[in-house]
N, C-alpha and C. Protein backbone atom coordinates (compact mmCIF):
# COMPACT_ATOMS: atom_id res chain seq x y z
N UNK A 1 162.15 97.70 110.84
CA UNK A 1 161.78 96.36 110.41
C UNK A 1 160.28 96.19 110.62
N UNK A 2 159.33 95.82 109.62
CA UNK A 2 158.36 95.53 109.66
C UNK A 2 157.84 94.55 110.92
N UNK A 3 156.65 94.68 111.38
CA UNK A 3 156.54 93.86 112.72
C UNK A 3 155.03 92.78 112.07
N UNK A 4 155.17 91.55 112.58
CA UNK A 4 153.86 90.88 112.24
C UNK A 4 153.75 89.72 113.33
N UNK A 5 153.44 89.71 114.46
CA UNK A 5 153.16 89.29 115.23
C UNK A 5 151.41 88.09 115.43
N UNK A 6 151.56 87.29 114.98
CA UNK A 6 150.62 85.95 115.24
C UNK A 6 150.29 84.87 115.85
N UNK A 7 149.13 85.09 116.33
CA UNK A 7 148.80 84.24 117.41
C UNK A 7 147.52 83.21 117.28
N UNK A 8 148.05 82.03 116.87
CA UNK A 8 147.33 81.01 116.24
C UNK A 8 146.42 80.08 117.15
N UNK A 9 146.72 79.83 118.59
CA UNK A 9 146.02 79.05 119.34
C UNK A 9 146.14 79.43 120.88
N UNK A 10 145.29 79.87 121.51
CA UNK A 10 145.02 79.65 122.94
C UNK A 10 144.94 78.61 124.05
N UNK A 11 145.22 78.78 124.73
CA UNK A 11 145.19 77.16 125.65
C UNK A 11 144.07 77.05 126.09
N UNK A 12 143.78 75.77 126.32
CA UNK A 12 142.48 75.42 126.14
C UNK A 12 141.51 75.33 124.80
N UNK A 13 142.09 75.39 123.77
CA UNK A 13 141.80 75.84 122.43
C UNK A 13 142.30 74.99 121.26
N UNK A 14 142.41 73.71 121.55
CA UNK A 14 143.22 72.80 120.44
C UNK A 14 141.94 72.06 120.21
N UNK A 15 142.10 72.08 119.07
CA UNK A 15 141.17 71.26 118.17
C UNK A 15 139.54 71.96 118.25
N UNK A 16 139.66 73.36 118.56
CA UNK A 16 138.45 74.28 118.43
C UNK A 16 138.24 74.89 116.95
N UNK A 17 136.99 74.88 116.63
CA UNK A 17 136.94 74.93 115.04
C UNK A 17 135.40 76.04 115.06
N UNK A 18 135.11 76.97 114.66
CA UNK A 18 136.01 77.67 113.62
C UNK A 18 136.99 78.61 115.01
N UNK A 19 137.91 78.32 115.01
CA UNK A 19 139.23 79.29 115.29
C UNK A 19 139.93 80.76 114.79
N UNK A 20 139.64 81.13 116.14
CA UNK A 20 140.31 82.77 115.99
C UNK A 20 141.44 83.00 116.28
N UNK A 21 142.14 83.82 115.06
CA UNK A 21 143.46 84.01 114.71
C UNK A 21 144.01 85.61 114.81
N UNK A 22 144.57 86.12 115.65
CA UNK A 22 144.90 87.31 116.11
C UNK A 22 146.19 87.73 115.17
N UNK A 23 146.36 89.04 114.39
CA UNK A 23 147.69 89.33 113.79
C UNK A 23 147.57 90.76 114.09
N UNK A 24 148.94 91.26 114.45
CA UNK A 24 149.29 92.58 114.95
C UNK A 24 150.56 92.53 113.53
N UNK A 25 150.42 93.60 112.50
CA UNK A 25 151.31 93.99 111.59
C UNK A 25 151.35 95.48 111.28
N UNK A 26 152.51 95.98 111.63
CA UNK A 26 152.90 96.95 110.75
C UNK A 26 152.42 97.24 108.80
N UNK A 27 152.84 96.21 108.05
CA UNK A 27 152.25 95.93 107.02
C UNK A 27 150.74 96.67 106.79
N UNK A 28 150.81 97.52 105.66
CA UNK A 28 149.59 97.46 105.29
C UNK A 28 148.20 97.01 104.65
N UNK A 29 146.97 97.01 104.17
CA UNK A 29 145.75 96.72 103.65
C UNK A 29 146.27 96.12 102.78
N UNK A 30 147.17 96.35 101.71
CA UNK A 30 147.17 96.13 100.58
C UNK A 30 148.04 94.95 100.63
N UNK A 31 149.14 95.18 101.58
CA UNK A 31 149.60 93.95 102.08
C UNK A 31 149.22 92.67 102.32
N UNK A 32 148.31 93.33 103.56
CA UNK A 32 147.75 91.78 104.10
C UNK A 32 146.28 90.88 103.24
N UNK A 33 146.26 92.24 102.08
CA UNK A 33 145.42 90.60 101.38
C UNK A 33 146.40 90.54 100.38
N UNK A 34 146.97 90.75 99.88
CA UNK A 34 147.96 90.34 98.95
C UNK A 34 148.07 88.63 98.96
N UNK A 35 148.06 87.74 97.69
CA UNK A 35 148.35 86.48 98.15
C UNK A 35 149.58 86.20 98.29
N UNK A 36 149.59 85.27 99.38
CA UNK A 36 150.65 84.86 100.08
C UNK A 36 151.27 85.81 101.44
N UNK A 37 150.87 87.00 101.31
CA UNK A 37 151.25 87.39 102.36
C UNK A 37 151.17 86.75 103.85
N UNK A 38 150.73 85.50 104.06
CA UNK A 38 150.71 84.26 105.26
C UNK A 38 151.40 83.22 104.41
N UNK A 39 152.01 82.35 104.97
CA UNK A 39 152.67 81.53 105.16
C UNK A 39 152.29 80.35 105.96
N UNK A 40 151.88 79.12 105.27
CA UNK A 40 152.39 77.72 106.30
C UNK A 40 153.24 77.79 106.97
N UNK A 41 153.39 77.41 108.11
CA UNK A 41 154.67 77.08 108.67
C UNK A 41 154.80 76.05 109.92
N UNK A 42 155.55 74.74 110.22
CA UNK A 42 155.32 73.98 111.64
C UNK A 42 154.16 74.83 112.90
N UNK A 43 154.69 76.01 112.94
CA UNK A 43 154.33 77.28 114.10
C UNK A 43 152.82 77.49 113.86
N UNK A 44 152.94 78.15 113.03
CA UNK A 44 151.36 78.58 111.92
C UNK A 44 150.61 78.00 111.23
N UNK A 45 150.19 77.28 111.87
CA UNK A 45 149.01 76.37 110.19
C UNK A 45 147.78 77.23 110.28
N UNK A 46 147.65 77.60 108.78
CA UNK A 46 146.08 78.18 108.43
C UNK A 46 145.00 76.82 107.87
N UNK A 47 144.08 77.26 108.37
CA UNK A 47 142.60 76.87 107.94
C UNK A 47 141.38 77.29 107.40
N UNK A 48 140.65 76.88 106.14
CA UNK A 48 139.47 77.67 105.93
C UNK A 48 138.15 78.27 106.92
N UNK A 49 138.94 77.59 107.89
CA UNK A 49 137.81 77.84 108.94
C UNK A 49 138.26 79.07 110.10
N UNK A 50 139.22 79.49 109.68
CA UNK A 50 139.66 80.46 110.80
C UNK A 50 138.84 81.94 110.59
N UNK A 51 139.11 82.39 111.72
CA UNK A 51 138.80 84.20 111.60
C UNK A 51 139.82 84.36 111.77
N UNK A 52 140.09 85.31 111.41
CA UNK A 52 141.43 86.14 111.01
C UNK A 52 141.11 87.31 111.78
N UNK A 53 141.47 88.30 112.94
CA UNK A 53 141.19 89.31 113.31
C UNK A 53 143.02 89.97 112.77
N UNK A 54 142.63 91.19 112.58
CA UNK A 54 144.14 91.38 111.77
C UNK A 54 144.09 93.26 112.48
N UNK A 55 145.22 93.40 113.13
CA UNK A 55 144.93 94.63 113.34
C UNK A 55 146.68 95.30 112.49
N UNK A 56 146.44 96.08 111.39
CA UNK A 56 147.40 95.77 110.66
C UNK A 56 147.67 97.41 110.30
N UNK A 57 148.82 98.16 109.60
CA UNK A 57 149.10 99.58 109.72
C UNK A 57 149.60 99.65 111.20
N UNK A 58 149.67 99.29 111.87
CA UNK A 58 150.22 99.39 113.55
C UNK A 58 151.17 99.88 113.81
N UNK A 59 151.65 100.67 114.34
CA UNK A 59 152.26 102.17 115.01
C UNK A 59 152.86 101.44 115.92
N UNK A 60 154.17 101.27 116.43
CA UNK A 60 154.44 101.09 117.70
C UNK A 60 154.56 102.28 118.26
N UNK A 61 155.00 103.50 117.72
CA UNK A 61 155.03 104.86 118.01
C UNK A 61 153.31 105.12 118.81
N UNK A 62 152.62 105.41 118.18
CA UNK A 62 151.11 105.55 118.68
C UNK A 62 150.63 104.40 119.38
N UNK A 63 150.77 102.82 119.24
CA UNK A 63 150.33 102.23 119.61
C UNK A 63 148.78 102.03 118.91
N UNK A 64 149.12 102.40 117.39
CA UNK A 64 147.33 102.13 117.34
C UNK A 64 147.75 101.60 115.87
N UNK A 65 146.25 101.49 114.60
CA UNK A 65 146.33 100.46 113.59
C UNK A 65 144.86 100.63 113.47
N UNK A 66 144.43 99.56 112.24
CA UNK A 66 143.11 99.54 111.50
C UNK A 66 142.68 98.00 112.20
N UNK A 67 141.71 97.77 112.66
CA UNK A 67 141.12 96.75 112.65
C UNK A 67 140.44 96.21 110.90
N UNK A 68 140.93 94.87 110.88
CA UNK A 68 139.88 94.22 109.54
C UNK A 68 139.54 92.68 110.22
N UNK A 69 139.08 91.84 109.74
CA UNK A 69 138.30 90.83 109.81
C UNK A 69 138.38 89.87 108.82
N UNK A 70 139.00 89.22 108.21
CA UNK A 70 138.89 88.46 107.05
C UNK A 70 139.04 86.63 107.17
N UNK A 71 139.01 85.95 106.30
CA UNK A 71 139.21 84.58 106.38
C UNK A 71 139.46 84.18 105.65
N UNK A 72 139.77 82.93 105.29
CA UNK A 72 141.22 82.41 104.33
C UNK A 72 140.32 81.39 103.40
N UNK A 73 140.87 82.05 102.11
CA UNK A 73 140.83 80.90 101.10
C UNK A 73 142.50 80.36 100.73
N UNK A 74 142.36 79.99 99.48
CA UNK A 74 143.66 78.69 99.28
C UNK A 74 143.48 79.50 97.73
N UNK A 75 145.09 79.70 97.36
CA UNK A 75 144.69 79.39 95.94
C UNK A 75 146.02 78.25 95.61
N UNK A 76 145.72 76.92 95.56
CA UNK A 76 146.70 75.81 95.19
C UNK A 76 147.20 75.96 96.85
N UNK A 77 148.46 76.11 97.01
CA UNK A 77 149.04 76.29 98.45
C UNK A 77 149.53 77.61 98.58
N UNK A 78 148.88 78.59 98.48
CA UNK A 78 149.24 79.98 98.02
C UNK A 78 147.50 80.63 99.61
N UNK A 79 147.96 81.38 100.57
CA UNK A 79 146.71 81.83 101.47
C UNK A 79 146.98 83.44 100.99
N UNK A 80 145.48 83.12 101.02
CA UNK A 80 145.12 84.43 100.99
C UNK A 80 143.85 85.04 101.67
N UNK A 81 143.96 85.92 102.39
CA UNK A 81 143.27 86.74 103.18
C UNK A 81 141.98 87.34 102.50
N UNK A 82 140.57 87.48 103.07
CA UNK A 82 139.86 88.02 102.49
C UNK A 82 138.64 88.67 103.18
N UNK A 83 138.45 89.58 103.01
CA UNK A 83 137.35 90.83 103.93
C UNK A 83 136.27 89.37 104.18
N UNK A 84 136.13 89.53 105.64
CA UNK A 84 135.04 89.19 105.71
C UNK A 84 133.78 89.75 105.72
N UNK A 85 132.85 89.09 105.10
CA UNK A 85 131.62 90.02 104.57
C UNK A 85 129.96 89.98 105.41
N UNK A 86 130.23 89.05 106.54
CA UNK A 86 129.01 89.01 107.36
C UNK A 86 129.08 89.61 108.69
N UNK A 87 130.09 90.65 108.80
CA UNK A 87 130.27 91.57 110.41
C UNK A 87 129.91 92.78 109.94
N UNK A 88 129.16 93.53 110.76
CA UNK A 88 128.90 95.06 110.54
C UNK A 88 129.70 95.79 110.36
N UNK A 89 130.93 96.03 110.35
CA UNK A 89 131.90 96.64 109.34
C UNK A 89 132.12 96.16 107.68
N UNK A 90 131.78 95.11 107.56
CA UNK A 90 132.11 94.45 106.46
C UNK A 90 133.71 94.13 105.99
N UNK A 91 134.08 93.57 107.42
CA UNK A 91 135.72 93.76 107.22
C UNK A 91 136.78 94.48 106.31
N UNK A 92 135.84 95.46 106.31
CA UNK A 92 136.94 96.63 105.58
C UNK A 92 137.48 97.53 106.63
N UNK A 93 138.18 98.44 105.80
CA UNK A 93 139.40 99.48 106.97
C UNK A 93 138.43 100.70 107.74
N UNK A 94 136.84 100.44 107.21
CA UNK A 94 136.48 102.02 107.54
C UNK A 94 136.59 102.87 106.78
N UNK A 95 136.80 102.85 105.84
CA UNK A 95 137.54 104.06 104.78
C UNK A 95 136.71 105.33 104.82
N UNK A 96 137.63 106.63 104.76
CA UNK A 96 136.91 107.63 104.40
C UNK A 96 135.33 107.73 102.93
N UNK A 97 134.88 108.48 103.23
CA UNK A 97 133.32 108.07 102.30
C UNK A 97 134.51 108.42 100.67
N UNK A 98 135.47 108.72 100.30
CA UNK A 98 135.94 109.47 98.98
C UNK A 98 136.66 108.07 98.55
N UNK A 99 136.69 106.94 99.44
CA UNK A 99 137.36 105.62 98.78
C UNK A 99 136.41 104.42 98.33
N UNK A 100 135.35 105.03 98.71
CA UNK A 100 133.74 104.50 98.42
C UNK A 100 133.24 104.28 97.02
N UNK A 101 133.83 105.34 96.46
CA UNK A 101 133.20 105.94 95.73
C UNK A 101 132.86 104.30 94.14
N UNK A 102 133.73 103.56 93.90
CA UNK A 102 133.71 102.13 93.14
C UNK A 102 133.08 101.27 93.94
N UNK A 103 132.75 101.28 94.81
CA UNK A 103 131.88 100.02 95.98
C UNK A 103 130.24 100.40 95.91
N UNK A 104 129.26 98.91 95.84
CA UNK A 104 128.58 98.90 95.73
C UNK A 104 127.78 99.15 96.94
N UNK A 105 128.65 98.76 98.19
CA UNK A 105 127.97 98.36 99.43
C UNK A 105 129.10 98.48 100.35
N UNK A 106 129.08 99.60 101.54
CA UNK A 106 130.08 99.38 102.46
C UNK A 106 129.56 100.28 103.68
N UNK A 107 130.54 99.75 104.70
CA UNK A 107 130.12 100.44 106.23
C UNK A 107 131.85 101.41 106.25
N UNK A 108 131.35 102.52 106.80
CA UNK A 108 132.68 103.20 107.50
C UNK A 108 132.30 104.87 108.39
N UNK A 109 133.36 105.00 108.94
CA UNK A 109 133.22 105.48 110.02
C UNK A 109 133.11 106.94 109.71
N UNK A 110 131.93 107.69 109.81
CA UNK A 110 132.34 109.29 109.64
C UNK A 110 132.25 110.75 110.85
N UNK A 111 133.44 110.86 111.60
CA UNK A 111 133.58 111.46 112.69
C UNK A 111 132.47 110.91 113.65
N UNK A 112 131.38 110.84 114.07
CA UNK A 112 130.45 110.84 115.09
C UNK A 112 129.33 109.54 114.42
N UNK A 113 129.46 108.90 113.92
CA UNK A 113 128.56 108.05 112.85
C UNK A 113 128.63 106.70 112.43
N UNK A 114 128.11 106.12 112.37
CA UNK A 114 128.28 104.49 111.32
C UNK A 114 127.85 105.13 110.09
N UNK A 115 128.10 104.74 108.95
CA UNK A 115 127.60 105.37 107.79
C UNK A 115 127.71 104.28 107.13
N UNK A 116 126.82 103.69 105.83
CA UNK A 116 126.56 102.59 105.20
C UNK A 116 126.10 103.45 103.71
N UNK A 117 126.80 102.80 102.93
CA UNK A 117 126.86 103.43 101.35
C UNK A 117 126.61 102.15 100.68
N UNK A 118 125.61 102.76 99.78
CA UNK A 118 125.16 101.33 98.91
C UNK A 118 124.84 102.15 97.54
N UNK A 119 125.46 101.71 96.84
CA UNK A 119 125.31 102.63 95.16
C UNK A 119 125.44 104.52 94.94
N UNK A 120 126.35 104.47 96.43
CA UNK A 120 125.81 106.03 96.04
C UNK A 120 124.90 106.82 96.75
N UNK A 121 124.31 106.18 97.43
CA UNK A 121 123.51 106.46 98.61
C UNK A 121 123.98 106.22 99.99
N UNK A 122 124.19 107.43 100.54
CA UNK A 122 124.40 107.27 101.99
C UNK A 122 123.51 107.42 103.04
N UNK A 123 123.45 106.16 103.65
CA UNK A 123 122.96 107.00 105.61
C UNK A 123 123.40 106.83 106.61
N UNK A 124 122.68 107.32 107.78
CA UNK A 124 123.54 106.96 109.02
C UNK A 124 123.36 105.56 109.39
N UNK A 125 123.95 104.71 109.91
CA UNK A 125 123.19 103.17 110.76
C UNK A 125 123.24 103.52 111.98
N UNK A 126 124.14 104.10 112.57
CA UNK A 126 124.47 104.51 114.02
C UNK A 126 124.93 105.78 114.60
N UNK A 127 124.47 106.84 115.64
CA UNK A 127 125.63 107.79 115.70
C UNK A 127 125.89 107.16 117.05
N UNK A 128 127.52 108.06 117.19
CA UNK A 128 127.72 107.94 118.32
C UNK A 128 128.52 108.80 119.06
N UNK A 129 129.10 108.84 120.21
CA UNK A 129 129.56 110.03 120.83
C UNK A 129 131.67 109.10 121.30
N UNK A 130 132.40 109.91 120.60
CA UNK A 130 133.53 109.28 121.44
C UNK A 130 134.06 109.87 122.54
N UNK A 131 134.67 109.26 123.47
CA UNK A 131 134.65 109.97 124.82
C UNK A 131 136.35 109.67 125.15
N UNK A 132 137.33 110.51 124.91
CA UNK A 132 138.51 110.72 125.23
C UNK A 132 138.93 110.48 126.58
């Protein structure tokens, strides 16, 4: 069974604006912007003002998943999820550089590296060392 786990408000945290919104899903990328894939609900109310931290593809087996970043527009009463575009990832999945390849402008991760592709042009922004 698919898992989607959401967590809409913290204590101490009512009536805090813009508001961060935590989702742990099995569900994938394609999923979670899909419209409608969120729901109104008594439990859940969305807002244009939320962050959306979405850690989504999630493994209970591994315990791991893609971090994205996105925030909510409306279409009529229909939410829909959308990359956010002012964090240094550019709320995308990271993608390997070969899913790049139609994007004008993106950040993702290559073994030891930040890497930033803009038309076709790649460089490094960052290296770095991971430590197991």
């Amino acid at each position: 069974m698919p898992r989607l786990d959401i967590v809409t408000q913290f204590i101490g945290e009512v009536d805090v604006s813009p508001r961060q919104v935590f989702i742990t899903t099995s569900f994938s990328y394609e999923d979670v912007v899909s419209p409608g894939f969120l729901k109104q609900t008594k439990e859940n109310q969305f807002y244009t003002t939320d962050v959306v931290n979405v850690f989504y593809s999630y493994s209970e087996l591994t315990k791991s998943g893609v971090y994205g970043q996105f925030v909510i527009t409306f279409d009529g009463t229909t939410i829909i999820l959308v990359p956010a575009v002012n964090n240094i990832i550019n709320g995308a999945t990271l993608p390997s550089d070969d899913s790049l390849q139609n994007s004008d402008f993106a950040f993702y991760v290559d073994t030891d590296s930040l890497k930033c592709k803009y038309k076709g042009v790649t460089g490094t922004v960052h290296t770095f060392t991971i430590n197991p």
